[in-house]
Protein backbone atom coordinates (compact mmCIF):
# COMPACT_ATOMS: atom_id res chain seq x y z
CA UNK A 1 0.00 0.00 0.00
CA UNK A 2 1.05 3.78 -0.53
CA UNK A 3 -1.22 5.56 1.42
CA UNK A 4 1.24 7.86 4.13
CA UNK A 5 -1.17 6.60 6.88
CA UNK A 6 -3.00 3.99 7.90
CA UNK A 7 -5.89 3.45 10.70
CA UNK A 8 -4.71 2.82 13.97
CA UNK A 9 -7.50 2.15 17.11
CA UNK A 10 -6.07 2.82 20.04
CA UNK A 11 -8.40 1.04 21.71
CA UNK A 12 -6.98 -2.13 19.90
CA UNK A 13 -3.37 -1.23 20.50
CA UNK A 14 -4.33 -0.85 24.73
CA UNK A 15 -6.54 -3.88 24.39
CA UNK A 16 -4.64 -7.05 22.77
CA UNK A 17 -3.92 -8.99 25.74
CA UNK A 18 -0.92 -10.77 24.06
CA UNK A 19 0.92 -7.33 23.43
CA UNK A 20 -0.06 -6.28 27.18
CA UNK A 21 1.94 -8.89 28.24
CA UNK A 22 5.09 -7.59 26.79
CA UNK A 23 7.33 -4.69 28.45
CA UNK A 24 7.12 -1.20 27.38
CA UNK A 25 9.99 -1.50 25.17
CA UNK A 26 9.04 -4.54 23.59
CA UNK A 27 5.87 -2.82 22.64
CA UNK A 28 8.21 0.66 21.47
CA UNK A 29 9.51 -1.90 18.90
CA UNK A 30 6.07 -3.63 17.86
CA UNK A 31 5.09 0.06 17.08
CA UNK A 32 8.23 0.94 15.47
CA UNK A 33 8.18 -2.26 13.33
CA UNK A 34 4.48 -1.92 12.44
CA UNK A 35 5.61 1.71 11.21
CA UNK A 36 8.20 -0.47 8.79
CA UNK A 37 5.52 -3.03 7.86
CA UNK A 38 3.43 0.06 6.50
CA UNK A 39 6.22 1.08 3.93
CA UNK A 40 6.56 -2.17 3.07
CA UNK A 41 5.79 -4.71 0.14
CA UNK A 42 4.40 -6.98 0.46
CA UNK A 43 1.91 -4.59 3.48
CA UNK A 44 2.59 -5.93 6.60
CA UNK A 45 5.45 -7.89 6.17
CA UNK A 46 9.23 -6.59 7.97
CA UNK A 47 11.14 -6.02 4.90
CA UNK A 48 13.20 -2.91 4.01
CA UNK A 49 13.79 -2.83 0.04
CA UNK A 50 12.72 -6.18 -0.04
CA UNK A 51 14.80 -8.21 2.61
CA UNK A 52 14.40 -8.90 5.83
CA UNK A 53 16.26 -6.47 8.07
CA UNK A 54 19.12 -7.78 10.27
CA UNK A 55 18.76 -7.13 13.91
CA UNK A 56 21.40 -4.16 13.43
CA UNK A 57 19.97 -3.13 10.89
CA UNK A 58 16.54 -3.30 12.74
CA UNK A 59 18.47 -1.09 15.69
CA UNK A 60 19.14 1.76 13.54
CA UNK A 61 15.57 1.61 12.34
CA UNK A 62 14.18 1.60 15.77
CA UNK A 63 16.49 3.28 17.87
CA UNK A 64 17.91 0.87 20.12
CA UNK A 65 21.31 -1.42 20.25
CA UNK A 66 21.53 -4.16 18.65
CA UNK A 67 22.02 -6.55 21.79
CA UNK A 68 18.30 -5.86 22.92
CA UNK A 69 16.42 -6.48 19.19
CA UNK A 70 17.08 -10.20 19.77
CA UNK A 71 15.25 -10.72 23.47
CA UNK A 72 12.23 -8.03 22.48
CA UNK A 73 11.75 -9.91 19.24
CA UNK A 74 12.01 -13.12 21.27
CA UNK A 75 9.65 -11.51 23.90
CA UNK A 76 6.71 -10.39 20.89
CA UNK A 77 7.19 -13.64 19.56
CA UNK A 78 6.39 -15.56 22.55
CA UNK A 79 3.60 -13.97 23.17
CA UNK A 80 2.04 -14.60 19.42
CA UNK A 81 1.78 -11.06 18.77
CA UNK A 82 3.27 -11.77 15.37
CA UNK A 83 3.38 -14.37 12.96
CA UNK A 84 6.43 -15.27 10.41
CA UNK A 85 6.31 -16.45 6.65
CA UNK A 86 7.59 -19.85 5.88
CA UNK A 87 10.77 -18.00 4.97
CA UNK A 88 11.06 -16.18 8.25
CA UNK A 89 9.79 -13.09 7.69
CA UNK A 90 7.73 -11.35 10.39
CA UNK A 91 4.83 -10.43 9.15
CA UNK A 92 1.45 -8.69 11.07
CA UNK A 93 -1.80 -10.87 10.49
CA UNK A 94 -3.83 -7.67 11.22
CA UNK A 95 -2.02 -5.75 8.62
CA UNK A 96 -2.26 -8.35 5.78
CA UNK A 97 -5.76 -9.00 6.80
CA UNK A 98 -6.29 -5.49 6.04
CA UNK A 99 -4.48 -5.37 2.75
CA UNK A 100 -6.48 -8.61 1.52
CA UNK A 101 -9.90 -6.65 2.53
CA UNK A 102 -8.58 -3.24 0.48
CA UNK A 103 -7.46 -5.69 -2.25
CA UNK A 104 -11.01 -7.49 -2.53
CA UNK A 105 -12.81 -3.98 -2.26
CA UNK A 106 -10.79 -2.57 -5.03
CA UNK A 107 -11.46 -5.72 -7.44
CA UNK A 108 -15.29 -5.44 -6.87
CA UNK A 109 -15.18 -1.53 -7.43
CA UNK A 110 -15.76 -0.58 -4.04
């Protein structure tokens, strides 16, 4: 998608029970990365010009070292707030649902 924004419900965000569970900063990066999975193509999916970022890489993106992206991803991931491709790319199921809703919408000319 290649819209500059995209909905976000704040009363989702402060009401998934499996993000809850995480610390503050694991959430910081759930937002950050959802900010990355907006830009990206396929929507919803962590990729930066097509790859998968490397946890460095995913520190300079989000503003943290690289010695704390493993444990926070490890931390969201434990908790099933994401989901990963058969290739290992972290993907949001929200996100893609939403992209496979606009898609359908757009085929039948809504």
């Amino acid at each position: 998608m290649s819209d500059p924004w995209m909905k976000f419900y704040p009363t989702d965000w402060r009401s998934d029970p499996a993000l809850r569970m995480c610390r503050l900063s694991a959430r910081g990066l759930w937002i950050e990365m959802i900010a990355l999975m907006h830009e990206a193509t396929p929507y919803g999916h962590l990729l930066v010009s097509g790859r998968s970022p490397t946890d460095a890489q995913l520190a300079v993106l989000a503003g943290t070292t690289p010695e704390q992206i493993p444990e926070l991803i490890g931390e969201l991931e434990s908790a099933g707030v994401f989901s990963r491709t058969r290739e290992g790319v972290i993907y949001s199921r929200k996100m893609t649902r939403i992209a496979k809703k606009a898609a359908t919408a757009r085929k039948n000319g809504k």
